[in-house]
N, C-alpha and C. Protein backbone atom coordinates (compact mmCIF):
# COMPACT_ATOMS: atom_id res chain seq x y z
N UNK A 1 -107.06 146.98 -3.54
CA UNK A 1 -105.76 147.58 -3.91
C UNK A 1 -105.88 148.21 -5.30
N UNK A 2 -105.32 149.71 -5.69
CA UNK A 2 -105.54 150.00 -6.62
C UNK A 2 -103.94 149.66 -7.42
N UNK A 3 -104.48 150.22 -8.72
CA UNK A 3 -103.17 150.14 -9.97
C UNK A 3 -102.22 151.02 -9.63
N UNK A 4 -101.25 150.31 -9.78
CA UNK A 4 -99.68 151.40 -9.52
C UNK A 4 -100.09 152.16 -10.78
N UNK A 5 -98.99 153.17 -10.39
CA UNK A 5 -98.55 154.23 -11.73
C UNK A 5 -97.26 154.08 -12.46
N UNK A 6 -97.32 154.08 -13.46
CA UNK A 6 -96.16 154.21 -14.61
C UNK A 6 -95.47 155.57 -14.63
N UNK A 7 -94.32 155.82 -13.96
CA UNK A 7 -93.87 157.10 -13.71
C UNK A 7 -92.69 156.91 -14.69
N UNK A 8 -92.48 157.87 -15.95
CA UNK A 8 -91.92 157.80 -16.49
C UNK A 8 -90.97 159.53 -16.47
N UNK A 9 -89.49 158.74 -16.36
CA UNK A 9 -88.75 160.03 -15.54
C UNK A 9 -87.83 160.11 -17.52
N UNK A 10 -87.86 161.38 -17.69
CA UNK A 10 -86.97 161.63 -18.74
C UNK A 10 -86.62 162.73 -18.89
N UNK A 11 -85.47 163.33 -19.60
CA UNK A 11 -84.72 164.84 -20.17
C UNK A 11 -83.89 164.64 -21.03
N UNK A 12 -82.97 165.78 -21.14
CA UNK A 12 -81.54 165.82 -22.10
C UNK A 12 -80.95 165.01 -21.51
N UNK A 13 -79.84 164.88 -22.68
CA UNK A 13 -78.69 164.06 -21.70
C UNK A 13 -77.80 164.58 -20.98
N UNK A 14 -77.36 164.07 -19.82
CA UNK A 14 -76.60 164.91 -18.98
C UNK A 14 -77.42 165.20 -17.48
N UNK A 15 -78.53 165.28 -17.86
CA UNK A 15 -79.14 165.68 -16.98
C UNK A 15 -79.31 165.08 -15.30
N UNK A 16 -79.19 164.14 -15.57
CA UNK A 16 -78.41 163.42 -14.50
C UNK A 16 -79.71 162.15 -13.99
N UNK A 17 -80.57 161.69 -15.30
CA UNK A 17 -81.77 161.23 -14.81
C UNK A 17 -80.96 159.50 -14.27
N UNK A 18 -80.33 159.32 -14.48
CA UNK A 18 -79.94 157.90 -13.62
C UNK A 18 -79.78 157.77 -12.61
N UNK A 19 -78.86 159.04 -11.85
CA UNK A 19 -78.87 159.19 -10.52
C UNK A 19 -79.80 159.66 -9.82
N UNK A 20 -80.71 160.08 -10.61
CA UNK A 20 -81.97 160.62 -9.78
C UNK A 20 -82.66 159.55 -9.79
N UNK A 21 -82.89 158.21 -10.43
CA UNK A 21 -83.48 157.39 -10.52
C UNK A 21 -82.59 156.19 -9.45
N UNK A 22 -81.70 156.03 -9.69
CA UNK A 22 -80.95 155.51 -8.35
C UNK A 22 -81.33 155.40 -6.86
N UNK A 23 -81.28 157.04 -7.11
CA UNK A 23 -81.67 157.44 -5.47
C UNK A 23 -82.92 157.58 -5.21
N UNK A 24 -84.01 157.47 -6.18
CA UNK A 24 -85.52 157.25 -5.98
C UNK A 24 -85.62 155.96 -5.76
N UNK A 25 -85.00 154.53 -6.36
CA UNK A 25 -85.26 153.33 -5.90
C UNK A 25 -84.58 153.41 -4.62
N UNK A 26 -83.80 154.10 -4.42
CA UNK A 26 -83.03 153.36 -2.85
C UNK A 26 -84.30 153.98 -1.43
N UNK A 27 -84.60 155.13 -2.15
CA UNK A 27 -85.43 156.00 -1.15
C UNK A 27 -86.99 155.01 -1.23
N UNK A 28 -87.47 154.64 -2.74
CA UNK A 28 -88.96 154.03 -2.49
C UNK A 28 -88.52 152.52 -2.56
N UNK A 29 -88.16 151.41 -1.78
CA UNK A 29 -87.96 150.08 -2.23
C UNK A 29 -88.99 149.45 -2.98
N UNK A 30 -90.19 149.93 -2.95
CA UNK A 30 -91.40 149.30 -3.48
C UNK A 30 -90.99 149.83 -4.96
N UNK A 31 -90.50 150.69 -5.20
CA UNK A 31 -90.68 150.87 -6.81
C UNK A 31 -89.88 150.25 -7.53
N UNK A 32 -91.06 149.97 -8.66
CA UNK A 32 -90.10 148.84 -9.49
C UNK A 32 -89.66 149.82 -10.87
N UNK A 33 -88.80 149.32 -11.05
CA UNK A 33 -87.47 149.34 -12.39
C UNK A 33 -88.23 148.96 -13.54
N UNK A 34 -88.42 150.04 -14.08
CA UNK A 34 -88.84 148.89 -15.42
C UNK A 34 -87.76 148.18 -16.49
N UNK A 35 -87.71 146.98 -16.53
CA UNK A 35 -86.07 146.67 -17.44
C UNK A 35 -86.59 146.13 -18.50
N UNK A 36 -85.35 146.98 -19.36
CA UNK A 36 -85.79 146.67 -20.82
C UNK A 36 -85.17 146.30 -21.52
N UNK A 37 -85.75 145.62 -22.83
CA UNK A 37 -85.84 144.45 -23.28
C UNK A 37 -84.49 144.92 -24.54
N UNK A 38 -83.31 143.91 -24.79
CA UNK A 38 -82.37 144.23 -25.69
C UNK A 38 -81.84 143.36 -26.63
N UNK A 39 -81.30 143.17 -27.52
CA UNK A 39 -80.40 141.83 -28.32
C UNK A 39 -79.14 142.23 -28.11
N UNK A 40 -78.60 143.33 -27.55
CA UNK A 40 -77.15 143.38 -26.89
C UNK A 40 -76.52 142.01 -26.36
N UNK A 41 -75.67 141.47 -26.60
CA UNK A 41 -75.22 140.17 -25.19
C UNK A 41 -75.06 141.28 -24.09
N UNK A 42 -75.53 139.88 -23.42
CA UNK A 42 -75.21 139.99 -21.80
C UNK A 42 -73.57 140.53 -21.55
N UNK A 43 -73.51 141.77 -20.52
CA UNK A 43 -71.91 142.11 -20.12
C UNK A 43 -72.07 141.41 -18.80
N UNK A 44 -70.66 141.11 -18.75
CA UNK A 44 -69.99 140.32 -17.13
C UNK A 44 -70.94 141.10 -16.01
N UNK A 45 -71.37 139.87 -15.46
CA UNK A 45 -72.27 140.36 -14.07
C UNK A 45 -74.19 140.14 -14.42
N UNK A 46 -74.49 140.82 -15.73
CA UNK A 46 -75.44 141.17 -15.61
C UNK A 46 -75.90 139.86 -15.98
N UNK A 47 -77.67 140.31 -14.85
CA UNK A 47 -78.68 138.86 -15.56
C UNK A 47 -79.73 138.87 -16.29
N UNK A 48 -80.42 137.81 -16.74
CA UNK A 48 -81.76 138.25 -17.40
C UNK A 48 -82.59 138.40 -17.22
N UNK A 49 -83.76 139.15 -17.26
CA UNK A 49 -84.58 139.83 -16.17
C UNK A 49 -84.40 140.75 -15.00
N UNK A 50 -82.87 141.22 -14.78
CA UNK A 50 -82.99 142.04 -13.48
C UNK A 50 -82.59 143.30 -14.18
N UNK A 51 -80.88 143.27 -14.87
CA UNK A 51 -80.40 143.86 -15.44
C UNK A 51 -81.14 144.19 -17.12
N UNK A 52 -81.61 143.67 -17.71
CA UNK A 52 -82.61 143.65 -19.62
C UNK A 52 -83.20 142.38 -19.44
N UNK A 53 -84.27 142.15 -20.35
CA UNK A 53 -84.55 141.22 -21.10
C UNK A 53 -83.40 140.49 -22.12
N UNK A 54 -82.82 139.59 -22.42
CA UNK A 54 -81.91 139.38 -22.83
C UNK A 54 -83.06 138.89 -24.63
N UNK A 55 -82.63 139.14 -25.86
CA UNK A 55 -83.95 138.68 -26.58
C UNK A 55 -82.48 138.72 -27.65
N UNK A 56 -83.15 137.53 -29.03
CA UNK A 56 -82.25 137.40 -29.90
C UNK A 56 -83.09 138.37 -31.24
N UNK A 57 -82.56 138.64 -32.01
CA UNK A 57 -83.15 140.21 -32.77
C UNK A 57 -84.32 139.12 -33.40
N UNK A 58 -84.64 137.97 -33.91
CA UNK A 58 -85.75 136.93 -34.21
C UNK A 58 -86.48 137.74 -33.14
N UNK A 59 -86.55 137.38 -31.87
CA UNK A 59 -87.26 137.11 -30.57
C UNK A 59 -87.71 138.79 -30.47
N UNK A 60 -86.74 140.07 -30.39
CA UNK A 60 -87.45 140.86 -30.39
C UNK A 60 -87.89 141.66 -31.10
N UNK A 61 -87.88 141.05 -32.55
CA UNK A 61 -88.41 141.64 -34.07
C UNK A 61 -90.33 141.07 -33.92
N UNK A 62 -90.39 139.70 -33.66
CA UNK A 62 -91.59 139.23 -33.29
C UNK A 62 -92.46 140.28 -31.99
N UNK A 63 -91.74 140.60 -31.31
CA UNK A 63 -92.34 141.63 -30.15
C UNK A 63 -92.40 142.85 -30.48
N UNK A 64 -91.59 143.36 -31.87
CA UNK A 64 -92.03 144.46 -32.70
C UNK A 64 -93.36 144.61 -33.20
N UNK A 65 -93.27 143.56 -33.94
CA UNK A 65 -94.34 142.93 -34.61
C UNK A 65 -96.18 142.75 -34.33
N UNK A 66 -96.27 141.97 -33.16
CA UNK A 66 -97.00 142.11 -31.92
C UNK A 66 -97.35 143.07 -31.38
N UNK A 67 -97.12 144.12 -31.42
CA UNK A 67 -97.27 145.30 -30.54
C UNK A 67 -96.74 145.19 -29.08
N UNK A 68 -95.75 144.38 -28.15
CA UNK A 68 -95.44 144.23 -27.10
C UNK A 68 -94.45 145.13 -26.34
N UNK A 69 -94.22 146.02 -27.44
CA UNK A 69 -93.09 147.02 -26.39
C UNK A 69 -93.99 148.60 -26.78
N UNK A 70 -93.57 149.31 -25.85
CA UNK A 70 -94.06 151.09 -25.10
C UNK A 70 -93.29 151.59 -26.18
N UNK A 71 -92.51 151.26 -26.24
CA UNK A 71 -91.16 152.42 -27.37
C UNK A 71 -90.16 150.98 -27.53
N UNK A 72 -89.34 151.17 -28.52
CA UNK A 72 -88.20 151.25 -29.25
C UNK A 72 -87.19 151.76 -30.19
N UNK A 73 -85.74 151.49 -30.23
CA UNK A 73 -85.40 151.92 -30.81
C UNK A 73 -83.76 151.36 -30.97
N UNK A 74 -82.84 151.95 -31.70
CA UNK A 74 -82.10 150.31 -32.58
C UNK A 74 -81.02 151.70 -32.28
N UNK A 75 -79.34 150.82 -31.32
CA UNK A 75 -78.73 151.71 -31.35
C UNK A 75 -77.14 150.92 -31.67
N UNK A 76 -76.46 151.71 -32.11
CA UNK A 76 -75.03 150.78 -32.85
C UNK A 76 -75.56 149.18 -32.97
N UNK A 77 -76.49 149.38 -33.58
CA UNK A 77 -76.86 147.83 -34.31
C UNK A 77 -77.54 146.81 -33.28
N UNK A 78 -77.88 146.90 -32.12
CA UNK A 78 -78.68 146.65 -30.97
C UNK A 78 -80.05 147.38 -30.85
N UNK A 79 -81.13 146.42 -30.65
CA UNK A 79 -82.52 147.22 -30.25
C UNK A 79 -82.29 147.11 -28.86
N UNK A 80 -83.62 148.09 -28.15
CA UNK A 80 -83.74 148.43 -26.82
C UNK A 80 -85.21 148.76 -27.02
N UNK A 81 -86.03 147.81 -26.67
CA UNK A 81 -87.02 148.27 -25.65
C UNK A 81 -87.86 148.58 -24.70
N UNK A 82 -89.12 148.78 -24.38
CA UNK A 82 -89.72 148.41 -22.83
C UNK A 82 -90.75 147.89 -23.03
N UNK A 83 -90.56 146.45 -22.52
CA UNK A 83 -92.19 145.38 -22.71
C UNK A 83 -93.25 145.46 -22.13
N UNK A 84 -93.98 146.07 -23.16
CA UNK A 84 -95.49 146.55 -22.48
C UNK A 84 -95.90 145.39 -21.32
N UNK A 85 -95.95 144.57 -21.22
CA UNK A 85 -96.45 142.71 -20.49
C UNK A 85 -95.55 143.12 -19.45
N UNK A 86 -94.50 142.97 -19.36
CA UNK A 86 -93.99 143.84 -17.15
C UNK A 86 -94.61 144.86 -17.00
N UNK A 87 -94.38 145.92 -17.90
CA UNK A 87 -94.99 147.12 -17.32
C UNK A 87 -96.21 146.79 -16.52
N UNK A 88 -97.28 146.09 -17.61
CA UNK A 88 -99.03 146.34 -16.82
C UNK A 88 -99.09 145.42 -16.25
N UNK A 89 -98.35 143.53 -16.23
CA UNK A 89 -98.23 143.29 -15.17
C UNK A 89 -98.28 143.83 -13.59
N UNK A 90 -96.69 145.03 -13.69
CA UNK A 90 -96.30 145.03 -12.57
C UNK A 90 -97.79 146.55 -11.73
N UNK A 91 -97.99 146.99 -12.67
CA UNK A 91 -98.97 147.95 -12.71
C UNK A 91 -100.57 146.95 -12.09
N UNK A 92 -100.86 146.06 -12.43
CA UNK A 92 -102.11 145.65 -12.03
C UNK A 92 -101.68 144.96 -10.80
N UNK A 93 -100.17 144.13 -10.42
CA UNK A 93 -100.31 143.90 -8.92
C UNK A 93 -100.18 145.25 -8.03
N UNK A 94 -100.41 146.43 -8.69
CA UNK A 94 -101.01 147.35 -7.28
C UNK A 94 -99.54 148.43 -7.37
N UNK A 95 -98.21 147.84 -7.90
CA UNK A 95 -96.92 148.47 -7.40
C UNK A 95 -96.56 149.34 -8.54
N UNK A 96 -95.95 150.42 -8.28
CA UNK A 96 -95.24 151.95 -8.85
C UNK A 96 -94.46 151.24 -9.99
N UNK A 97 -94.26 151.71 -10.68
CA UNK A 97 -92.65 151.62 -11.77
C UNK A 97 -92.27 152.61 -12.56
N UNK A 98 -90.97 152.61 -12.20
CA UNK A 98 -90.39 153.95 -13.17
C UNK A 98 -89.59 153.33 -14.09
N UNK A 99 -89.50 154.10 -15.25
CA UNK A 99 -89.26 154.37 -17.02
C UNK A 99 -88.10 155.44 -16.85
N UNK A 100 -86.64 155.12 -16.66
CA UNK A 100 -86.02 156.12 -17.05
C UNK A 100 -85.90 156.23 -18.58
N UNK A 101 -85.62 156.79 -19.36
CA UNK A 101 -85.59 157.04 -20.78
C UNK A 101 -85.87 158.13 -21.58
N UNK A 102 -84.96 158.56 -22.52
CA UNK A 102 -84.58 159.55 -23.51
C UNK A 102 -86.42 160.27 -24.07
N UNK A 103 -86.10 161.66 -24.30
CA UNK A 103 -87.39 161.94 -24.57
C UNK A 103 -88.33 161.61 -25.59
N UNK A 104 -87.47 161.35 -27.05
CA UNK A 104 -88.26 160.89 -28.09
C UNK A 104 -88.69 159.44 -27.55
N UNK A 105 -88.11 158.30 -26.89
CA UNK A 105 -88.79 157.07 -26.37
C UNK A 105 -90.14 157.51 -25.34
N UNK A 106 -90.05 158.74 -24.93
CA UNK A 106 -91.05 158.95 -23.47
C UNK A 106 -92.20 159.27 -24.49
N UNK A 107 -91.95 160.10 -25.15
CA UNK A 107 -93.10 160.65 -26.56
C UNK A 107 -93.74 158.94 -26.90
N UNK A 108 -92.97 158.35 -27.52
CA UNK A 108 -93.57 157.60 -28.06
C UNK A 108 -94.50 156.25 -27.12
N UNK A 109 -93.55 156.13 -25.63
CA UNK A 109 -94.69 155.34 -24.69
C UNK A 109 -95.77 156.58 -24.43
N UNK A 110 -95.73 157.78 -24.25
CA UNK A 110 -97.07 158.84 -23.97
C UNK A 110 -98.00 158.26 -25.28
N UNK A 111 -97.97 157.95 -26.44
CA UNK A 111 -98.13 157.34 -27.32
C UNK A 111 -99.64 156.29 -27.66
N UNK A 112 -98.42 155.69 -26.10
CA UNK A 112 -99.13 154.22 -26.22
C UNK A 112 -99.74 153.94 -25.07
N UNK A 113 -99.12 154.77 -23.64
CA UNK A 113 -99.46 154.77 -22.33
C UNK A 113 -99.99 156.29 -21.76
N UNK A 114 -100.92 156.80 -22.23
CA UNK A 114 -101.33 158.37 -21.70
C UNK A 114 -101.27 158.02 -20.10
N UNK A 115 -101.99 157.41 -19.75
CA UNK A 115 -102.23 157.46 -18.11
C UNK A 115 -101.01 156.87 -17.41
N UNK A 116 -99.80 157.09 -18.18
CA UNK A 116 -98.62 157.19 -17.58
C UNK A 116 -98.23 158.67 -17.15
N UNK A 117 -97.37 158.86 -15.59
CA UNK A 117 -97.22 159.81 -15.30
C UNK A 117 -95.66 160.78 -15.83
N UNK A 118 -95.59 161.57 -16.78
CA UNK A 118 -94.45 162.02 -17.50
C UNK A 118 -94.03 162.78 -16.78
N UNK A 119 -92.59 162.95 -16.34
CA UNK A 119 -92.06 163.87 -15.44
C UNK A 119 -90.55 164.29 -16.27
N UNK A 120 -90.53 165.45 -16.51
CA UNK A 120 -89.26 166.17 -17.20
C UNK A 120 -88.47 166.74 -15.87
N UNK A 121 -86.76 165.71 -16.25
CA UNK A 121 -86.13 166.37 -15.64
C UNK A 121 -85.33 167.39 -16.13
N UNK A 122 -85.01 169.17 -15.59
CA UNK A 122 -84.41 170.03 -16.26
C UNK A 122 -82.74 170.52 -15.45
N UNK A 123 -82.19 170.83 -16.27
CA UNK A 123 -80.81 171.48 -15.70
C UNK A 123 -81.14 172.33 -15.36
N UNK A 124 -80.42 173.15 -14.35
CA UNK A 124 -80.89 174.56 -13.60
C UNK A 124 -80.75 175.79 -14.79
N UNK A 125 -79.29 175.29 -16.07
CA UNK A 125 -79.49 175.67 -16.91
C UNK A 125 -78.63 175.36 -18.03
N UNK A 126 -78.35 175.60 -19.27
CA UNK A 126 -78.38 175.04 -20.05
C UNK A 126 -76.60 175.40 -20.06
N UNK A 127 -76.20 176.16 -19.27
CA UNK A 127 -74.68 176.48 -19.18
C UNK A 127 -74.30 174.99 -18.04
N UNK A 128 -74.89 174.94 -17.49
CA UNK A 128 -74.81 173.79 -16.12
C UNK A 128 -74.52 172.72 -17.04
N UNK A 129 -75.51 172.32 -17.55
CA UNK A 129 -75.70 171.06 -18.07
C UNK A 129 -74.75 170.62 -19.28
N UNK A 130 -74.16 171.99 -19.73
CA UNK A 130 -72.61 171.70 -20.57
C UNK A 130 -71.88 171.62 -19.93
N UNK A 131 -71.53 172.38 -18.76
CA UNK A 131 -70.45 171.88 -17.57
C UNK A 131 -70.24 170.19 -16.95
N UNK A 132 -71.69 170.12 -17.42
CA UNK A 132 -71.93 168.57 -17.07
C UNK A 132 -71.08 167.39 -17.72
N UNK A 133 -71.70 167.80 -18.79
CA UNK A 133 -70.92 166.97 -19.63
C UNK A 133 -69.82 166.90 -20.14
N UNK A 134 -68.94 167.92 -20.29
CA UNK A 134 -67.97 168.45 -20.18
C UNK A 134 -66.74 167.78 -19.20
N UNK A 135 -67.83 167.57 -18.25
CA UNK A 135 -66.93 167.61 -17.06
C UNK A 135 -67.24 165.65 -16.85
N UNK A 136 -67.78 165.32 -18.09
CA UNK A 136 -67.58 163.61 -18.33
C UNK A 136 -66.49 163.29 -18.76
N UNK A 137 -65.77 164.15 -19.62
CA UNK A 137 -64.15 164.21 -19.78
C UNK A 137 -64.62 162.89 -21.12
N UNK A 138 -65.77 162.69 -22.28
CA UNK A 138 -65.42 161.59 -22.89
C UNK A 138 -66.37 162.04 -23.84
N UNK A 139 -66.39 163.00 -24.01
CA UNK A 139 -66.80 164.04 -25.67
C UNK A 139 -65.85 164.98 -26.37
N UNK A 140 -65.82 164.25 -27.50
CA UNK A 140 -65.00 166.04 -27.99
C UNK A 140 -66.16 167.06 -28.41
N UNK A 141 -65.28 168.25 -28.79
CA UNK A 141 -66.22 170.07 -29.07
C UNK A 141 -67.68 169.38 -30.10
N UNK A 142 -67.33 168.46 -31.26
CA UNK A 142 -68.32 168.56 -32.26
C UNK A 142 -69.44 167.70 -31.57
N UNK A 143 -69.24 166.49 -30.58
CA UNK A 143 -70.46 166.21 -29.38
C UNK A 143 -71.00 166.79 -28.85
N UNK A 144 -70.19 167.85 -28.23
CA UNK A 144 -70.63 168.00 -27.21
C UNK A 144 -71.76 169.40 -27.70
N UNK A 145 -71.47 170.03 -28.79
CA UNK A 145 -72.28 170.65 -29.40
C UNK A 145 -73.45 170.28 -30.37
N UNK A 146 -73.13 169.05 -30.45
CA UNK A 146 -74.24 168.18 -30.82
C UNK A 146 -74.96 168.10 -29.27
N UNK A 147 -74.74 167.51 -28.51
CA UNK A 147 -75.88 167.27 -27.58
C UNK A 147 -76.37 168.21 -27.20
N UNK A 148 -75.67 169.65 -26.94
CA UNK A 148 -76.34 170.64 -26.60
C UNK A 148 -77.64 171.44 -26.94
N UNK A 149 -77.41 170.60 -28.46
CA UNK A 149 -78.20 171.42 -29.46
C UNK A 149 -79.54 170.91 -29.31
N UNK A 150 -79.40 169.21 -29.28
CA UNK A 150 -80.14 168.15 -29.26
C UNK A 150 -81.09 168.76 -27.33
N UNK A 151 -80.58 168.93 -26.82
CA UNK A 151 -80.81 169.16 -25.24
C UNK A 151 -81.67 170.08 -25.84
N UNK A 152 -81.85 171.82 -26.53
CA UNK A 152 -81.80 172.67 -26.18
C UNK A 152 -83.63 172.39 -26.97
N UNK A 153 -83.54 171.59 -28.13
CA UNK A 153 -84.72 170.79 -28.95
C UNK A 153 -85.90 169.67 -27.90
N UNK A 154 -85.01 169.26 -27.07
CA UNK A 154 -85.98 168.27 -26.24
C UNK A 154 -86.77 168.90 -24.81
N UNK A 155 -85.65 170.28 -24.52
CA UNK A 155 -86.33 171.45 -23.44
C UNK A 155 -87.54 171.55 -24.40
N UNK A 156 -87.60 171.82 -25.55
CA UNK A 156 -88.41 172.38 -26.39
C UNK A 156 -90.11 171.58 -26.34
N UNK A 157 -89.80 170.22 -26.07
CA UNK A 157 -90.96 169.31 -25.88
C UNK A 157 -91.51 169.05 -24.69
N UNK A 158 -90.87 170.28 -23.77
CA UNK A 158 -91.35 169.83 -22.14
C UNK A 158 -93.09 169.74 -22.45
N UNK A 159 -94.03 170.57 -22.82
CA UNK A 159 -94.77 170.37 -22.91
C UNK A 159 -95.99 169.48 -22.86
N UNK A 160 -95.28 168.40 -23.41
CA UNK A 160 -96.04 167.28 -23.78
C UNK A 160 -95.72 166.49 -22.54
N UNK A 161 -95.84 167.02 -21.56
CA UNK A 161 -95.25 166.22 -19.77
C UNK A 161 -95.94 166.71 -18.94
N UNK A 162 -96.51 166.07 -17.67
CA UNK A 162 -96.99 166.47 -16.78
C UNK A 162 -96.80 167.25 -16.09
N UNK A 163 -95.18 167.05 -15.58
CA UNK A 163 -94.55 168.25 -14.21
C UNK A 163 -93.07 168.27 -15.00
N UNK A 164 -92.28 169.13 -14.80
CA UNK A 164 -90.96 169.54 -14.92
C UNK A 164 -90.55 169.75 -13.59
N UNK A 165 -89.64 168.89 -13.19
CA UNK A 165 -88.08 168.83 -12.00
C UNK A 165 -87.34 169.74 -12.17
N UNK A 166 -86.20 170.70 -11.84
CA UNK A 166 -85.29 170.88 -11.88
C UNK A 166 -84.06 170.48 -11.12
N UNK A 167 -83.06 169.55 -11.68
CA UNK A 167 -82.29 168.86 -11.39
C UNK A 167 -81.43 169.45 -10.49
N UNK A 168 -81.28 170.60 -9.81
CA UNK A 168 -80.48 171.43 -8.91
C UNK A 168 -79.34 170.99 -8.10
N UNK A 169 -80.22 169.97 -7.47
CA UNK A 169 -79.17 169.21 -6.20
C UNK A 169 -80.11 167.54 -5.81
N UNK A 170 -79.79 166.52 -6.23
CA UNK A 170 -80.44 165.31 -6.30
C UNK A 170 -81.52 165.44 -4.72
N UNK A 171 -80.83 165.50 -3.57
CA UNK A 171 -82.00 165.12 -2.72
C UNK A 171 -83.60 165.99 -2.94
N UNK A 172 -83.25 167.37 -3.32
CA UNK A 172 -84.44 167.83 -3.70
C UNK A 172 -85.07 167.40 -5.11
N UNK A 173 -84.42 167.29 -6.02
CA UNK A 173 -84.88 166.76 -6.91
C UNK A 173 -86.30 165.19 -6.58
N UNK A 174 -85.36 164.58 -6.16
CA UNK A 174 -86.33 163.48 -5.56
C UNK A 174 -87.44 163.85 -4.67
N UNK A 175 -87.15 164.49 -3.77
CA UNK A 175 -87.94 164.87 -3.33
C UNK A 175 -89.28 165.65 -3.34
N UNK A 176 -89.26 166.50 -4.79
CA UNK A 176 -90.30 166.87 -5.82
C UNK A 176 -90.78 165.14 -6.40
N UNK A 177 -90.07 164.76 -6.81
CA UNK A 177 -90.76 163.74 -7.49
C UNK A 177 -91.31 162.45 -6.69
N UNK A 178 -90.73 162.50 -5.49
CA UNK A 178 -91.37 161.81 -4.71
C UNK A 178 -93.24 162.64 -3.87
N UNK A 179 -92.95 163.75 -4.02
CA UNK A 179 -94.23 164.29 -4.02
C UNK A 179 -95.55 164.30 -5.27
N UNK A 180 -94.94 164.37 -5.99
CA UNK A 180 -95.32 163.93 -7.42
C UNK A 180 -96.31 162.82 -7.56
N UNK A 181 -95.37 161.80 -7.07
CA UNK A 181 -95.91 160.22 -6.74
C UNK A 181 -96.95 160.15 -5.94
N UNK A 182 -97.03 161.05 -4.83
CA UNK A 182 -97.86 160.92 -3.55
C UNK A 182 -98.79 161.71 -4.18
N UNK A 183 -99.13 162.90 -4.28
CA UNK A 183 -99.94 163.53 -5.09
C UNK A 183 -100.78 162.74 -5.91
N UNK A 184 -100.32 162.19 -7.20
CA UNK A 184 -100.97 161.15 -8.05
C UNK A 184 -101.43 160.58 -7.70
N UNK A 185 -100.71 159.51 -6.42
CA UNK A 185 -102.02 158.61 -5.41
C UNK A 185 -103.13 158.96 -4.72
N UNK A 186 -103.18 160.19 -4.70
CA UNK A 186 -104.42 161.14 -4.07
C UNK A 186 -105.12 161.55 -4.74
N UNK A 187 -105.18 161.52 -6.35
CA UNK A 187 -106.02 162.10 -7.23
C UNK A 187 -107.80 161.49 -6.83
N UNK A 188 -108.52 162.43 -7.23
CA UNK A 188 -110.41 161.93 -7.28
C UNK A 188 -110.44 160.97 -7.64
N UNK A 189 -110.45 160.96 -8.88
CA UNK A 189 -110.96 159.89 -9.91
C UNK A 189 -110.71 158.59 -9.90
N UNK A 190 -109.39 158.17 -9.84
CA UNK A 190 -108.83 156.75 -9.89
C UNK A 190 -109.46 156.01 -7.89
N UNK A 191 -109.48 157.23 -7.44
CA UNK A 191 -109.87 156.84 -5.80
C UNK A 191 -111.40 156.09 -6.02
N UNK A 192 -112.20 157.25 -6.57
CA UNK A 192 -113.77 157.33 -7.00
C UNK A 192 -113.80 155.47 -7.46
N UNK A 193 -112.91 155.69 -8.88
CA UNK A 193 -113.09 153.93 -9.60
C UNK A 193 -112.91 152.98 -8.35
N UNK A 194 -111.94 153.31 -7.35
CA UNK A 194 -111.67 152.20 -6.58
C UNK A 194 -112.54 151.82 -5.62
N UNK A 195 -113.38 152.92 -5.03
CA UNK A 195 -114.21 152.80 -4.07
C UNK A 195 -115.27 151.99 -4.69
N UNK A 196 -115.95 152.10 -5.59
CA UNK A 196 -116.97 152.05 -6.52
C UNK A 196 -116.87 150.38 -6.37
N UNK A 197 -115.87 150.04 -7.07
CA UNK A 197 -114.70 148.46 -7.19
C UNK A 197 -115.23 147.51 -5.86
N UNK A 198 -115.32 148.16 -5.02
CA UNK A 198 -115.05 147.54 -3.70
C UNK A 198 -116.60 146.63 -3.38
């Protein structure tokens, strides 16, 4: 059995990468979630380990420290990050996992994880993707021109990514990226190591 892949799905905001990530777990059941690690309390419902790592800022200042997380980063006074130890865990029993997350966090696991697979998701266009948000009804003008701006800077880093999506209409969307996935499992090289292995 070979190593899953670290498919790490990211864009602007707005872009709609949760629901595309939604409907990629419902479509691949084998793929795992990567959940990450926070000092937020727990909200009603959620548990530890399915929903975050639940960690006290001691607990995940030491995992700063350590080198144990892909990325982090500290938001209204809460850290958030992704613990390297599930990731390659879940990666050496053989199974997929996807990384939804913001682009400067995807930069910084490319960072730490190259032979992770980076996939940029894009708005069809950059008028869309203000309609988008817009149409969240929970920004005012000086946000929402902040994010735009911020969006228009992180298009700017597609580069540093493997494939670019365009977010058009979710079932196709997935459906590129579910080819994506299949593709990657077909590559030479990682096949070559495995045969070799055997």
């Amino acid at each position: 059995m070979g190593k899953g892949l670290l498919i790490v799905l990211s864009g602007p905001s707005g872009v709609g990468k949760g629901t595309v990530c939604n409907e990629l777990r419902r479509r691949l059941p084998d793929l795992v979630y990567s959940v990450s690690a926070t000092t937020r309390n727990p909200r009603l419902g959620e548990e530890n380990g399915v929903n975050y790592f639940f960690k006290s800022r001691e607990q995940f200042e030491e995992m700063i420290a350590n080198d144990q997380l892909l990325e982090f980063a500290e938001y209204v006074g809460n850290y958030y990050g992704t613990p390297r130890d599930f990731v390659e865990a879940t990666l050496q029993s053989g199974k997929d996992i996807i990384l939804e997350i913001e682009v400067q966090g995807a930069l910084k696991v490319k960072s730490k994880f190259p032979e992770g697979i980076f996939v940029f998701l894009l708005p069809p266009s950059l008028d869309e993707l203000k309609g988008r948000i817009v149409g969240r009804g929970t920004e005012n003008q000086a946000t929402i021109d902040h994010r735009m701006s911020v969006a228009a800077d992180e298009i700017g880093l597609m580069e540093n990514y493997d494939y670019a999506v365009v977010n058009d209409e979710i079932d196709q969307a997935c459906h590129r990226i579910q080819s994506i996935i299949v593709a990657e499992h077909c590559k030479i090289r990682p096949k070559c190591e495995e045969i070799a292995a055997r």
